[in-house]
PDB file of N, CA and C in Angstrom:
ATOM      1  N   UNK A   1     209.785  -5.310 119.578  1.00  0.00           N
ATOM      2  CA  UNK A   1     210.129  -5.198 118.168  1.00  0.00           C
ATOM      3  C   UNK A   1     209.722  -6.476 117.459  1.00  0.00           C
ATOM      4  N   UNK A   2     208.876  -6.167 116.722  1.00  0.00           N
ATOM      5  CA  UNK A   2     208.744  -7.550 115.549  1.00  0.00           C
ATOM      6  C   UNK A   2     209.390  -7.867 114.615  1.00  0.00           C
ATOM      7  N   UNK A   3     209.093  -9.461 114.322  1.00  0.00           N
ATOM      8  CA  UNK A   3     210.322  -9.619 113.301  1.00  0.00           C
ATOM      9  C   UNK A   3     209.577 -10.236 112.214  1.00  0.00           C
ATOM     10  N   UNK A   4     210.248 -10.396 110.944  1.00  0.00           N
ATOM     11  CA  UNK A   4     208.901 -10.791 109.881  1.00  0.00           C
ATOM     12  C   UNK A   4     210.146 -11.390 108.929  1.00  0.00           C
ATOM     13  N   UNK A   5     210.055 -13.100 108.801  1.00  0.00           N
ATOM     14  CA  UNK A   5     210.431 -13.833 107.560  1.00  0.00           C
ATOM     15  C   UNK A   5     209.863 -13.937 106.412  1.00  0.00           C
ATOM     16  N   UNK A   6     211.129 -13.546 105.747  1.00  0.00           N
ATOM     17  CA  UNK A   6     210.293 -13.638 103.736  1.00  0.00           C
ATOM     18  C   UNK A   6     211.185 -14.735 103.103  1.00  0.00           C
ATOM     19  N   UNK A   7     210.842 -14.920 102.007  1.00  0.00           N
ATOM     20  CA  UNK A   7     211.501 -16.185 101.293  1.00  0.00           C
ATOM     21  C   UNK A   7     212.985 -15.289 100.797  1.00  0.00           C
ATOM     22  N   UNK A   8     213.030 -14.092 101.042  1.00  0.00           N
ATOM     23  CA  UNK A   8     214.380 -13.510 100.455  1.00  0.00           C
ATOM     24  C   UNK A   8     215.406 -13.427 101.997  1.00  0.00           C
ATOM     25  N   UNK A   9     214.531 -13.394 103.133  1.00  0.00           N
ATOM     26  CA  UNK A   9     215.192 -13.226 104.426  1.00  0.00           C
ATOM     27  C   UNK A   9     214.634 -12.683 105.508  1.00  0.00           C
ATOM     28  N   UNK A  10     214.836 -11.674 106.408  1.00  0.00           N
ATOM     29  CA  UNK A  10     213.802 -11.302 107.100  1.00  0.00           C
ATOM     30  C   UNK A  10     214.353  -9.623 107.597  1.00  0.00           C
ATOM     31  N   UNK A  11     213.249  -8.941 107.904  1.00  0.00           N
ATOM     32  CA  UNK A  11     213.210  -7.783 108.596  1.00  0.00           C
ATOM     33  C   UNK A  11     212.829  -7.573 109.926  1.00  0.00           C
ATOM     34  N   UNK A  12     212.969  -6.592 110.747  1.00  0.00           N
ATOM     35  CA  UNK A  12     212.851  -6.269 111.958  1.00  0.00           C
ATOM     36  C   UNK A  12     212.478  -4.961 111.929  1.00  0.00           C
ATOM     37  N   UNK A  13     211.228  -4.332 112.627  1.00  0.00           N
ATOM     38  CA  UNK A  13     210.722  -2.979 112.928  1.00  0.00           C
ATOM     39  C   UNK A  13     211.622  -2.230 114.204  1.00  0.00           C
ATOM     40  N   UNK A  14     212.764  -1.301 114.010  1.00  0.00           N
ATOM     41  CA  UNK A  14     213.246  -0.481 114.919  1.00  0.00           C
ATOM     42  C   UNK A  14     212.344  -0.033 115.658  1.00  0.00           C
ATOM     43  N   UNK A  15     211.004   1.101 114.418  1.00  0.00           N
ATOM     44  CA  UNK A  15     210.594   2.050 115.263  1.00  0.00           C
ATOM     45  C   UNK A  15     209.763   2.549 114.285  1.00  0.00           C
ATOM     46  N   UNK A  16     208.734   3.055 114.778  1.00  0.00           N
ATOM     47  CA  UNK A  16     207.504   3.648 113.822  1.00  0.00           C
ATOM     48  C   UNK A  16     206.661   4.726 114.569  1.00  0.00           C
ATOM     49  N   UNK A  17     205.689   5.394 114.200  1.00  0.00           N
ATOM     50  CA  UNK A  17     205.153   6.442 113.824  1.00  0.00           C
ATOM     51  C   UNK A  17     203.643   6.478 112.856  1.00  0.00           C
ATOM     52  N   UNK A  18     203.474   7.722 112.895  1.00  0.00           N
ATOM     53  CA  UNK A  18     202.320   7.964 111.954  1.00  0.00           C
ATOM     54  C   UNK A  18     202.837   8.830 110.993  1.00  0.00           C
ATOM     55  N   UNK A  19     204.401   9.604 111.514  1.00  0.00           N
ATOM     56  CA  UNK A  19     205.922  10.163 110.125  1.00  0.00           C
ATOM     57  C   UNK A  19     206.366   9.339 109.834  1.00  0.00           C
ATOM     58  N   UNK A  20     206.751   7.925 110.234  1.00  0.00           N
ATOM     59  CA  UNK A  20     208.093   7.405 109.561  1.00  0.00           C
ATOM     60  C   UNK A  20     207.841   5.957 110.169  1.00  0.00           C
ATOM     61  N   UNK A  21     208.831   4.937 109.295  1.00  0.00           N
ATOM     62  CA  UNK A  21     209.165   3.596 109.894  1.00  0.00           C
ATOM     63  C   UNK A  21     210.622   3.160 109.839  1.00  0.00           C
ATOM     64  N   UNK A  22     210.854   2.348 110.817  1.00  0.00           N
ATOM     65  CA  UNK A  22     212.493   2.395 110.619  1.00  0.00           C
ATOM     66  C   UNK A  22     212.441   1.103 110.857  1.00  0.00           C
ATOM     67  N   UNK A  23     213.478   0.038 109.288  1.00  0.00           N
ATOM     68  CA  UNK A  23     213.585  -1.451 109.424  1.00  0.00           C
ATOM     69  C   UNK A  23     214.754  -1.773 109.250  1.00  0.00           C
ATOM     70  N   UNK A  24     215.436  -2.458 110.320  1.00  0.00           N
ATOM     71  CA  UNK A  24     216.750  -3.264 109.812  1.00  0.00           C
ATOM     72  C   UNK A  24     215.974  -4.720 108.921  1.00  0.00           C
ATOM     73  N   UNK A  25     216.950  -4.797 107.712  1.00  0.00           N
ATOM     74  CA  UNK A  25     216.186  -5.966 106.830  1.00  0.00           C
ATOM     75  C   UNK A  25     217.808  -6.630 107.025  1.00  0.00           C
ATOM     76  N   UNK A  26     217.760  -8.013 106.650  1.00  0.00           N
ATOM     77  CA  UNK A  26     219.040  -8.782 106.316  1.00  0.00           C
ATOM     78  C   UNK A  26     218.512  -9.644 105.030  1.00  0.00           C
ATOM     79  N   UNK A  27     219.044  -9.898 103.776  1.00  0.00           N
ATOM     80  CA  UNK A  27     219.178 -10.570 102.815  1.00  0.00           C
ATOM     81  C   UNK A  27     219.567 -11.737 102.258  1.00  0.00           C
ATOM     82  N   UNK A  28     219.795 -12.800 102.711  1.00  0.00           N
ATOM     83  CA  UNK A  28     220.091 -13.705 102.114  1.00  0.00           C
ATOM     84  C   UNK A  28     221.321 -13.902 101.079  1.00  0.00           C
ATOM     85  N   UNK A  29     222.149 -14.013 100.957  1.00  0.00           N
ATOM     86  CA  UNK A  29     222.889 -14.456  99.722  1.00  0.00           C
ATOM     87  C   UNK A  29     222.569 -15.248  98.687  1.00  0.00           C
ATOM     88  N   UNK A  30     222.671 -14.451  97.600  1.00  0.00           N
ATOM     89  CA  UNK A  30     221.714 -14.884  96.301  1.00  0.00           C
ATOM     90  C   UNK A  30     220.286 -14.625  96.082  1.00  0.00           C
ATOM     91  N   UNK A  31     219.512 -13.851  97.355  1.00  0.00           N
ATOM     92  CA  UNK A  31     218.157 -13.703  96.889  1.00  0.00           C
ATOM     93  C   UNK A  31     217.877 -11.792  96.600  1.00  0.00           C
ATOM     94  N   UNK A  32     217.099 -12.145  96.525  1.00  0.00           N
ATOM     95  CA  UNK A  32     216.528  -9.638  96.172  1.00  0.00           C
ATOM     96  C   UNK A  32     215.382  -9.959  96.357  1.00  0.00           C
ATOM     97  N   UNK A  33     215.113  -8.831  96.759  1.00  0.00           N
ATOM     98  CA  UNK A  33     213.291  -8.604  96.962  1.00  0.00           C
ATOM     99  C   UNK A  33     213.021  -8.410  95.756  1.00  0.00           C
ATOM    100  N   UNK A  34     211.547  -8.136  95.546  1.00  0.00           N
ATOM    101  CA  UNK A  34     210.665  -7.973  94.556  1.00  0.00           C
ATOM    102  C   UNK A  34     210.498  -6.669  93.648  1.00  0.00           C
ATOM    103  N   UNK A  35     210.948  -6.326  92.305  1.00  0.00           N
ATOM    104  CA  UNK A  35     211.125  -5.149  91.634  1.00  0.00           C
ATOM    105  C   UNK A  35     209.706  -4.494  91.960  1.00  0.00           C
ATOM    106  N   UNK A  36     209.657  -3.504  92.718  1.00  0.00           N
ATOM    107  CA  UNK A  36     208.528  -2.561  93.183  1.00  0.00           C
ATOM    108  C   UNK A  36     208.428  -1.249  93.438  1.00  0.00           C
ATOM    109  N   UNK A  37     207.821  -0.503  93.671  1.00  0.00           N
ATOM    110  CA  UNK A  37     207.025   0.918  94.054  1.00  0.00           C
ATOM    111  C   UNK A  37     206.109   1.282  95.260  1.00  0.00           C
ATOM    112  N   UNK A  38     206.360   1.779  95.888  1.00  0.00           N
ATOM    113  CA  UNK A  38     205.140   2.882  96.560  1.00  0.00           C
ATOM    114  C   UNK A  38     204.364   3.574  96.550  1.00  0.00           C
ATOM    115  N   UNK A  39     203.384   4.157  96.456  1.00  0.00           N
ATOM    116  CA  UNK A  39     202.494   5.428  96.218  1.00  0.00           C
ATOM    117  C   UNK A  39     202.431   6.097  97.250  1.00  0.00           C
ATOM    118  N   UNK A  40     202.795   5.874  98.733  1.00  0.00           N
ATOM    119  CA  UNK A  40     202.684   6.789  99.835  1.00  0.00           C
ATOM    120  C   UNK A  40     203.838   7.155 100.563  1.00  0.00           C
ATOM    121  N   UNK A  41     204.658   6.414 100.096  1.00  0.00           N
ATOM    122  CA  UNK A  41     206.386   6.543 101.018  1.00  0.00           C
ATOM    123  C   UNK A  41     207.057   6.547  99.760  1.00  0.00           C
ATOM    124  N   UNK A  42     208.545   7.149 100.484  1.00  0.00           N
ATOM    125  CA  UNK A  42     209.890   7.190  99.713  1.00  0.00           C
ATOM    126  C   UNK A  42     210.521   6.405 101.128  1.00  0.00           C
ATOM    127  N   UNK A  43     211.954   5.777 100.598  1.00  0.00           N
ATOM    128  CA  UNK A  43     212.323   5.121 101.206  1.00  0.00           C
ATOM    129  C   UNK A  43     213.995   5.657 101.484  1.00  0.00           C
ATOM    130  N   UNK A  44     215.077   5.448 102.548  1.00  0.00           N
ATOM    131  CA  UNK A  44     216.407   5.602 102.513  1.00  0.00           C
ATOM    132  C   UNK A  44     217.054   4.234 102.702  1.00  0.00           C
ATOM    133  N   UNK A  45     217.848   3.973 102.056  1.00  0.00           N
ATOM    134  CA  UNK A  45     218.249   2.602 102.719  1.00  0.00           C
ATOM    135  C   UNK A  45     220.163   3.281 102.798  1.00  0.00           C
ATOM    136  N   UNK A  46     220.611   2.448 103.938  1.00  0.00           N
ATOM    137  CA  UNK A  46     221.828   2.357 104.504  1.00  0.00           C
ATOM    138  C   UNK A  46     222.234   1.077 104.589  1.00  0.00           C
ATOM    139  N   UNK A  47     222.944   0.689 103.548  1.00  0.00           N
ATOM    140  CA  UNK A  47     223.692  -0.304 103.961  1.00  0.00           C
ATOM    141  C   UNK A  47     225.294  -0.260 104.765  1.00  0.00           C
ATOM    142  N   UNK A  48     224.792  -1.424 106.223  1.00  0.00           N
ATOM    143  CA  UNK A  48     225.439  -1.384 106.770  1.00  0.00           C
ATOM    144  C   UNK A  48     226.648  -3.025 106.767  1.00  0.00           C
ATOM    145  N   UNK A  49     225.974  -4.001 106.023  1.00  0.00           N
ATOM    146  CA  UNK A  49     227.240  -4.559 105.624  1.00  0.00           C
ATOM    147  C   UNK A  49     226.759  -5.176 104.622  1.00  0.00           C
ATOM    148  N   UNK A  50     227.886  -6.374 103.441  1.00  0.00           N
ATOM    149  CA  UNK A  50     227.427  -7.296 102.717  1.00  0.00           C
ATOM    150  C   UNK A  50     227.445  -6.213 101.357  1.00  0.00           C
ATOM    151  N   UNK A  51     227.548  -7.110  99.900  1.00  0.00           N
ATOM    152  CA  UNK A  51     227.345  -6.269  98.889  1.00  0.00           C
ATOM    153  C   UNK A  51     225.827  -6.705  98.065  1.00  0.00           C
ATOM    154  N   UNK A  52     225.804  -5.392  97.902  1.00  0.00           N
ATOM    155  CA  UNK A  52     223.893  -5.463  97.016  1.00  0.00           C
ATOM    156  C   UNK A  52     224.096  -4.778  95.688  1.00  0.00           C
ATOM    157  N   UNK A  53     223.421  -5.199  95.297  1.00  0.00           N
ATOM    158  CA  UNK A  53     222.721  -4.750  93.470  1.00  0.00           C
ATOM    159  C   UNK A  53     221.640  -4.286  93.878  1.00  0.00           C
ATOM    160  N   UNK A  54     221.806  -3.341  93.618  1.00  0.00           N
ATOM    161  CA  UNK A  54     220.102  -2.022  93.883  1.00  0.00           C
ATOM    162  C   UNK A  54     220.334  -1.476  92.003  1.00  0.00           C
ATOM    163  N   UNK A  55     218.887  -1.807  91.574  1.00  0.00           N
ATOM    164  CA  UNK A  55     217.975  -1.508  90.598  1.00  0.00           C
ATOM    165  C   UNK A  55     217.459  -0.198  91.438  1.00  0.00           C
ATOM    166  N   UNK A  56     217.349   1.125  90.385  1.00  0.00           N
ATOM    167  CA  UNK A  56     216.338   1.741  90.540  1.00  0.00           C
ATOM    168  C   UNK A  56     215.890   2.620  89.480  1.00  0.00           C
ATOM    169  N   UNK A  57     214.865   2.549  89.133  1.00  0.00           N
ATOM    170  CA  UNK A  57     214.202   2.998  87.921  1.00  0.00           C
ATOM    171  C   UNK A  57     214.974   2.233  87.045  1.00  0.00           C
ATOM    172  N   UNK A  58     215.740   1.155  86.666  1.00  0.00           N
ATOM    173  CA  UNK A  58     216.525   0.760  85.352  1.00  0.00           C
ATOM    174  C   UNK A  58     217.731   0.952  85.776  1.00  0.00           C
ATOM    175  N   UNK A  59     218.328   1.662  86.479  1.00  0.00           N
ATOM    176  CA  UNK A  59     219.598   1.673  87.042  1.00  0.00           C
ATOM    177  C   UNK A  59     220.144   0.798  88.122  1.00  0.00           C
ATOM    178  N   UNK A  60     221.299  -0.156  87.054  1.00  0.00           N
ATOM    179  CA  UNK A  60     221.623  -0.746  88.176  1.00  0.00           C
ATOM    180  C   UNK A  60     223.176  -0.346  88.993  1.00  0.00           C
ATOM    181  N   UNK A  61     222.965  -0.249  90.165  1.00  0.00           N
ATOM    182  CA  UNK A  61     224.735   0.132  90.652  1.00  0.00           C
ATOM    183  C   UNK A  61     224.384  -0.948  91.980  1.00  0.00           C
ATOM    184  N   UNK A  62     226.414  -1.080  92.558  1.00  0.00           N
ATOM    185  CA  UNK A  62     226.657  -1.712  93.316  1.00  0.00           C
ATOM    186  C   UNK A  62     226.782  -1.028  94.536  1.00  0.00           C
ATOM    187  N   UNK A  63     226.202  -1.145  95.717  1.00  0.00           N
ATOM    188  CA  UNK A  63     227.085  -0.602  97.270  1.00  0.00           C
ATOM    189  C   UNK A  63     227.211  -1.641  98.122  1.00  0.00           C
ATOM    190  N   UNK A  64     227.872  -1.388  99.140  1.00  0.00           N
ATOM    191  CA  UNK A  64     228.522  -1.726 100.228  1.00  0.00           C
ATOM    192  C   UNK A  64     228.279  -1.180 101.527  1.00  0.00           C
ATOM    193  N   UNK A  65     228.595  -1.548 102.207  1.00  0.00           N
ATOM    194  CA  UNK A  65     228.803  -0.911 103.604  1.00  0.00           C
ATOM    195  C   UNK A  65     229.093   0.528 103.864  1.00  0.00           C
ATOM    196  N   UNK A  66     228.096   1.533 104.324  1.00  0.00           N
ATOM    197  CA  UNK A  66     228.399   2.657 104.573  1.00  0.00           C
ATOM    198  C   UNK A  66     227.800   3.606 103.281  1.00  0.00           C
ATOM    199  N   UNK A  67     227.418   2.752 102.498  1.00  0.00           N
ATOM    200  CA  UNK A  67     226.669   3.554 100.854  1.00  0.00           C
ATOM    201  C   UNK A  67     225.139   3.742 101.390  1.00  0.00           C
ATOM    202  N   UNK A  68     224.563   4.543 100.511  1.00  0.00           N
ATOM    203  CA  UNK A  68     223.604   4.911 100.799  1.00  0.00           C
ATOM    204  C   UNK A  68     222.750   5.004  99.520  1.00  0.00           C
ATOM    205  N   UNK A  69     221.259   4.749  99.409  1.00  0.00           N
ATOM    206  CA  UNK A  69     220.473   5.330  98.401  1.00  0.00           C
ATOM    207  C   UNK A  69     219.271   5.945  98.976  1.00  0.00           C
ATOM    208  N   UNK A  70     218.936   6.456  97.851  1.00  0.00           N
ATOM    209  CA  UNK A  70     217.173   7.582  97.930  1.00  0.00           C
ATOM    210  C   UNK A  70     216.436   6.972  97.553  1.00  0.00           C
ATOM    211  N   UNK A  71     215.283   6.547  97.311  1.00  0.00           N
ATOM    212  CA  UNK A  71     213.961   5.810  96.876  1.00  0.00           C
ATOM    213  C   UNK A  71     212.508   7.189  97.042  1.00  0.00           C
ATOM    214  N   UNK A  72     212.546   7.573  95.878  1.00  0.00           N
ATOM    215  CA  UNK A  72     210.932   8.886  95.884  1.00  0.00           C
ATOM    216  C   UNK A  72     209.983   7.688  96.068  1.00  0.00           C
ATOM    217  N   UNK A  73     209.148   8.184  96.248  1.00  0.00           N
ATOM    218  CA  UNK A  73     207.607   8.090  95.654  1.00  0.00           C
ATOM    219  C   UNK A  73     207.226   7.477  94.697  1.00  0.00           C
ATOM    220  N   UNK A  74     206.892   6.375  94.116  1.00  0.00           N
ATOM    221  CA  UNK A  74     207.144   5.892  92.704  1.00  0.00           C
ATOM    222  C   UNK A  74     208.074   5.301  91.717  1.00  0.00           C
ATOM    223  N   UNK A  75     209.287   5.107  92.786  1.00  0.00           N
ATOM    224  CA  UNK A  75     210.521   4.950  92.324  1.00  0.00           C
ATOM    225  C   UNK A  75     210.111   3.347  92.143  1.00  0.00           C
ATOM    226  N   UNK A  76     210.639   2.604  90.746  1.00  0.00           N
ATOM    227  CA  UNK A  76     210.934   1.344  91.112  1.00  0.00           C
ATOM    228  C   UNK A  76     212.558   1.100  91.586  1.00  0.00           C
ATOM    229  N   UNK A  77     212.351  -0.003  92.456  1.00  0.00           N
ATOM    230  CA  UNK A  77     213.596   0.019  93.009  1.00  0.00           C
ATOM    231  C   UNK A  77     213.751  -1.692  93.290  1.00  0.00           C
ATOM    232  N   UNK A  78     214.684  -2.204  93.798  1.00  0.00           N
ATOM    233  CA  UNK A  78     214.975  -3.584  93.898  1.00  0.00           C
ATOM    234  C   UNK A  78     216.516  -3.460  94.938  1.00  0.00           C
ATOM    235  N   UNK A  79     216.577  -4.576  95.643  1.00  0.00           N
ATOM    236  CA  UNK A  79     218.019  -4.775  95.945  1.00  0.00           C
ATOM    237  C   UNK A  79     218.307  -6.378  96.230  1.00  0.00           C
ATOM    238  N   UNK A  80     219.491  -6.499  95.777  1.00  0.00           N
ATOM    239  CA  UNK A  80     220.054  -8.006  95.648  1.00  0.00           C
ATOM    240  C   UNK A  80     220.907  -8.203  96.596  1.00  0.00           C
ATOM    241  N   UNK A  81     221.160  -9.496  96.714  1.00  0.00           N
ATOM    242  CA  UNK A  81     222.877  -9.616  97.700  1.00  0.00           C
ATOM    243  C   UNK A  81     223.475 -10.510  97.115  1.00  0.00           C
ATOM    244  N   UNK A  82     224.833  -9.788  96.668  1.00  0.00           N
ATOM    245  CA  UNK A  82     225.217 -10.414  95.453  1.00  0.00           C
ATOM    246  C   UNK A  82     226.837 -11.213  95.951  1.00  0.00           C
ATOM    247  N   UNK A  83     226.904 -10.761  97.555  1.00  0.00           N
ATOM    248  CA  UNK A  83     227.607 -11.654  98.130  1.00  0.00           C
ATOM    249  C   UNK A  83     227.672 -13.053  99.055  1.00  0.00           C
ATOM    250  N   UNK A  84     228.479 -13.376  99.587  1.00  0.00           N
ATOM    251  CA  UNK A  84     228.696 -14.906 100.636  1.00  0.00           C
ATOM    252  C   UNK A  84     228.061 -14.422 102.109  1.00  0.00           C
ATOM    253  N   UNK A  85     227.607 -13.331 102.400  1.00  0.00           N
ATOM    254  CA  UNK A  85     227.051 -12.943 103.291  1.00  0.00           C
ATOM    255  C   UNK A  85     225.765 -12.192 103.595  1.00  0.00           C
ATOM    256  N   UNK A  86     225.584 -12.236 104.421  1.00  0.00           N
ATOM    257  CA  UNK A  86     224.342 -11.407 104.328  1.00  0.00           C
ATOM    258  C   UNK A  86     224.468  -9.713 104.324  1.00  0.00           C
ATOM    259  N   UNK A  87     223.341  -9.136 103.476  1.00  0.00           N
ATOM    260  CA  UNK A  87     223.760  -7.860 103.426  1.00  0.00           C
ATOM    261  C   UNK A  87     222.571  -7.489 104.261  1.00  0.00           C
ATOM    262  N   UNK A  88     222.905  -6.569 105.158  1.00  0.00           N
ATOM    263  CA  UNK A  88     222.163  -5.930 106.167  1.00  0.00           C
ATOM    264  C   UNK A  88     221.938  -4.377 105.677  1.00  0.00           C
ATOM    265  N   UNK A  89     220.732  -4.138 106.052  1.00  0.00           N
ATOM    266  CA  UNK A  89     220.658  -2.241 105.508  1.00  0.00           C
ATOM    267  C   UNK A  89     219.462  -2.144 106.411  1.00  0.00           C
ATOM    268  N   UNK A  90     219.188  -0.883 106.523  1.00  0.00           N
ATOM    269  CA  UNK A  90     218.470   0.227 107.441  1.00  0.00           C
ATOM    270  C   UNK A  90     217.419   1.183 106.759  1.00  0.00           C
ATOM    271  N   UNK A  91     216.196   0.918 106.646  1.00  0.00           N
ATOM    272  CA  UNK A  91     215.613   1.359 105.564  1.00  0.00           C
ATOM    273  C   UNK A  91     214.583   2.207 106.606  1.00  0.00           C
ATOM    274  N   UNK A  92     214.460   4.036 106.319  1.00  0.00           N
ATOM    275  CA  UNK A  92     214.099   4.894 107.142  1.00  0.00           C
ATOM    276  C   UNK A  92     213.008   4.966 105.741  1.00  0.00           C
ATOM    277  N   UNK A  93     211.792   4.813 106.298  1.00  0.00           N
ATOM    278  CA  UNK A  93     210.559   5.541 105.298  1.00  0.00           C
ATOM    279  C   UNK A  93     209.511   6.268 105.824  1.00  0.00           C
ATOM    280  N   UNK A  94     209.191   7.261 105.078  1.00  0.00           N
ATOM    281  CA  UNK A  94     208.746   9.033 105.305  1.00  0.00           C
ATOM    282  C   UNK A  94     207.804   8.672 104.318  1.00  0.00           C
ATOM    283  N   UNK A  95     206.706   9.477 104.740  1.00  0.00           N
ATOM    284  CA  UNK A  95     205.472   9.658 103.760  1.00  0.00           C
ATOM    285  C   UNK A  95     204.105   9.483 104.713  1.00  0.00           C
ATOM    286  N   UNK A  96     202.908   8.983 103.671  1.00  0.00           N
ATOM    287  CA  UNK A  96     201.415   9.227 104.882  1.00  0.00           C
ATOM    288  C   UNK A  96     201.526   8.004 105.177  1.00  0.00           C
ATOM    289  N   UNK A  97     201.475   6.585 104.620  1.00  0.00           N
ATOM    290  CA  UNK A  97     201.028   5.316 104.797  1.00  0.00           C
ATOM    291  C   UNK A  97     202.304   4.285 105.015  1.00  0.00           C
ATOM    292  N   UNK A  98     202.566   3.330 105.761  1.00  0.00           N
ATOM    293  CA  UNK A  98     203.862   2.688 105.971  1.00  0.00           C
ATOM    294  C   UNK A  98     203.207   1.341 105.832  1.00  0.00           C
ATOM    295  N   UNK A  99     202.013   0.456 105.287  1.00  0.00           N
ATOM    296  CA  UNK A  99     201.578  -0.833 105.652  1.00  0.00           C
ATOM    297  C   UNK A  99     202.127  -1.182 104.010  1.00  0.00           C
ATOM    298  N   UNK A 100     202.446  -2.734 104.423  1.00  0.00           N
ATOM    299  CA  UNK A 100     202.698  -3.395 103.494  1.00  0.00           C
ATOM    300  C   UNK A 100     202.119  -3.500 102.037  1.00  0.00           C
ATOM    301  N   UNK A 101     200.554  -3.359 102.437  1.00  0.00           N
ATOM    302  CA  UNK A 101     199.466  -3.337 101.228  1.00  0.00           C
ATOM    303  C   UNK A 101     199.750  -2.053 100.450  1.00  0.00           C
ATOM    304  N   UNK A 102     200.926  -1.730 100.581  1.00  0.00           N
ATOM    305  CA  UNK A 102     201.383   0.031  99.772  1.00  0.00           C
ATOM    306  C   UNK A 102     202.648  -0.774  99.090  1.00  0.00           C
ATOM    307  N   UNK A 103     202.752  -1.782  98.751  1.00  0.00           N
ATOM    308  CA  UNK A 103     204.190  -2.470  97.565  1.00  0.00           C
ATOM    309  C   UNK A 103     203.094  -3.055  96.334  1.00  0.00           C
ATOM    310  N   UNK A 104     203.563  -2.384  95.134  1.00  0.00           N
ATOM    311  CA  UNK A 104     203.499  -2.909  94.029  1.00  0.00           C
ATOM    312  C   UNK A 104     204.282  -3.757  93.266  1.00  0.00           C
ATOM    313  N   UNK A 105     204.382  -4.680  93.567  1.00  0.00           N
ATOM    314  CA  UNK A 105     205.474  -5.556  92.699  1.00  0.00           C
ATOM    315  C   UNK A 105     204.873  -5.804  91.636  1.00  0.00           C
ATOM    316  N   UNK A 106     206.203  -5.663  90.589  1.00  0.00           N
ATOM    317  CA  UNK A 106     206.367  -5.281  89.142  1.00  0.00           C
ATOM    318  C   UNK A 106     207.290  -6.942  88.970  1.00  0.00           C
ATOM    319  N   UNK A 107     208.070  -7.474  89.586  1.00  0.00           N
ATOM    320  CA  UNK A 107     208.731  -8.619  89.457  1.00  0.00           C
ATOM    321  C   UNK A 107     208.969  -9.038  90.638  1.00  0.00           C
ATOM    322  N   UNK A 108     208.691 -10.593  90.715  1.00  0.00           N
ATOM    323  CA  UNK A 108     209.466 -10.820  92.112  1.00  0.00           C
ATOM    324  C   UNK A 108     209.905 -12.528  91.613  1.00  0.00           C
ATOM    325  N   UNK A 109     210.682 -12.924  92.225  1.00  0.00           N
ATOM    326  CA  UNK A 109     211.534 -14.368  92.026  1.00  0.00           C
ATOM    327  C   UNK A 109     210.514 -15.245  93.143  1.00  0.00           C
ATOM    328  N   UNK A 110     209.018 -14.892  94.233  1.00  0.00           N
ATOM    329  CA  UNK A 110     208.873 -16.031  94.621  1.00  0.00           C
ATOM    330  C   UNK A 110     207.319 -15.721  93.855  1.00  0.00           C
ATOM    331  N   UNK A 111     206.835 -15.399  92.985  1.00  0.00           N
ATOM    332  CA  UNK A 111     205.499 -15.507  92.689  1.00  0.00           C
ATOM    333  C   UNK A 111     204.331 -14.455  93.309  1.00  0.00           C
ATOM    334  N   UNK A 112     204.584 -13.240  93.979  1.00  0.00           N
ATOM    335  CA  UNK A 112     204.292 -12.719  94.574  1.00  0.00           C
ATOM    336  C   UNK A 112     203.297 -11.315  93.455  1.00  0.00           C
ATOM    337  N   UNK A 113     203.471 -11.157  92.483  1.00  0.00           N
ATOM    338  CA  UNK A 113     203.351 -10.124  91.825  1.00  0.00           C
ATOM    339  C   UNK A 113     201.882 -10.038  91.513  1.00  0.00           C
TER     340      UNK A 113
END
């Protein structure tokens, strides 16, 4: 299993496919990834601990542990950790293409866009 550091925190590849990819990510306190989109995947994320601010399309709501969101195709989406801990989630993505060079960032806090 590989593991991959970002300036927001880092992820880990469960398990992949030419259907699907499966990543435990952990977050940082105080950082969010980059306001973005897909064109070949939709995404599920499960958060399994820590609290996040998930943006999607303009909507912002709070979850926790055991919450869940949908991410289509095109969705912009974002998530924060807006607590003293790290928020951990489980992000299952479905579609044709799973490589990185498939994120459009629309905003990001390290210069990335």
């Amino acid at each position: 299993m590989s593991q991959s550091m970002r300036p927001w925190g880092r992820y880990e590849i469960l398990q992949e496919s030419d259907l699907h990819k499966v990543k435990c990510i952990w977050v940082t306190p105080g950082k969010r990834l980059s306001y973005q989109r897909h064109q070949k995947r939709s995404e599920h994320w499960f958060i399994v601990a820590g609290s996040a601010r998930i943006t999607l399309n303009g909507v912002v709501s709070e979850l926790g542990a055991g919450q869940t969101v949908d991410i289509g195709i095109g969705d912009l989406h974002r998530i924060e950790n807006i607590g003293s801990d790290d928020v951990v989630f489980i992000e299952v993505q479905s579609g044709s293409y799973f490589g990185e060079d498939d994120i459009e960032r629309i905003e990001d806090d390290f210069g990335r866009t």
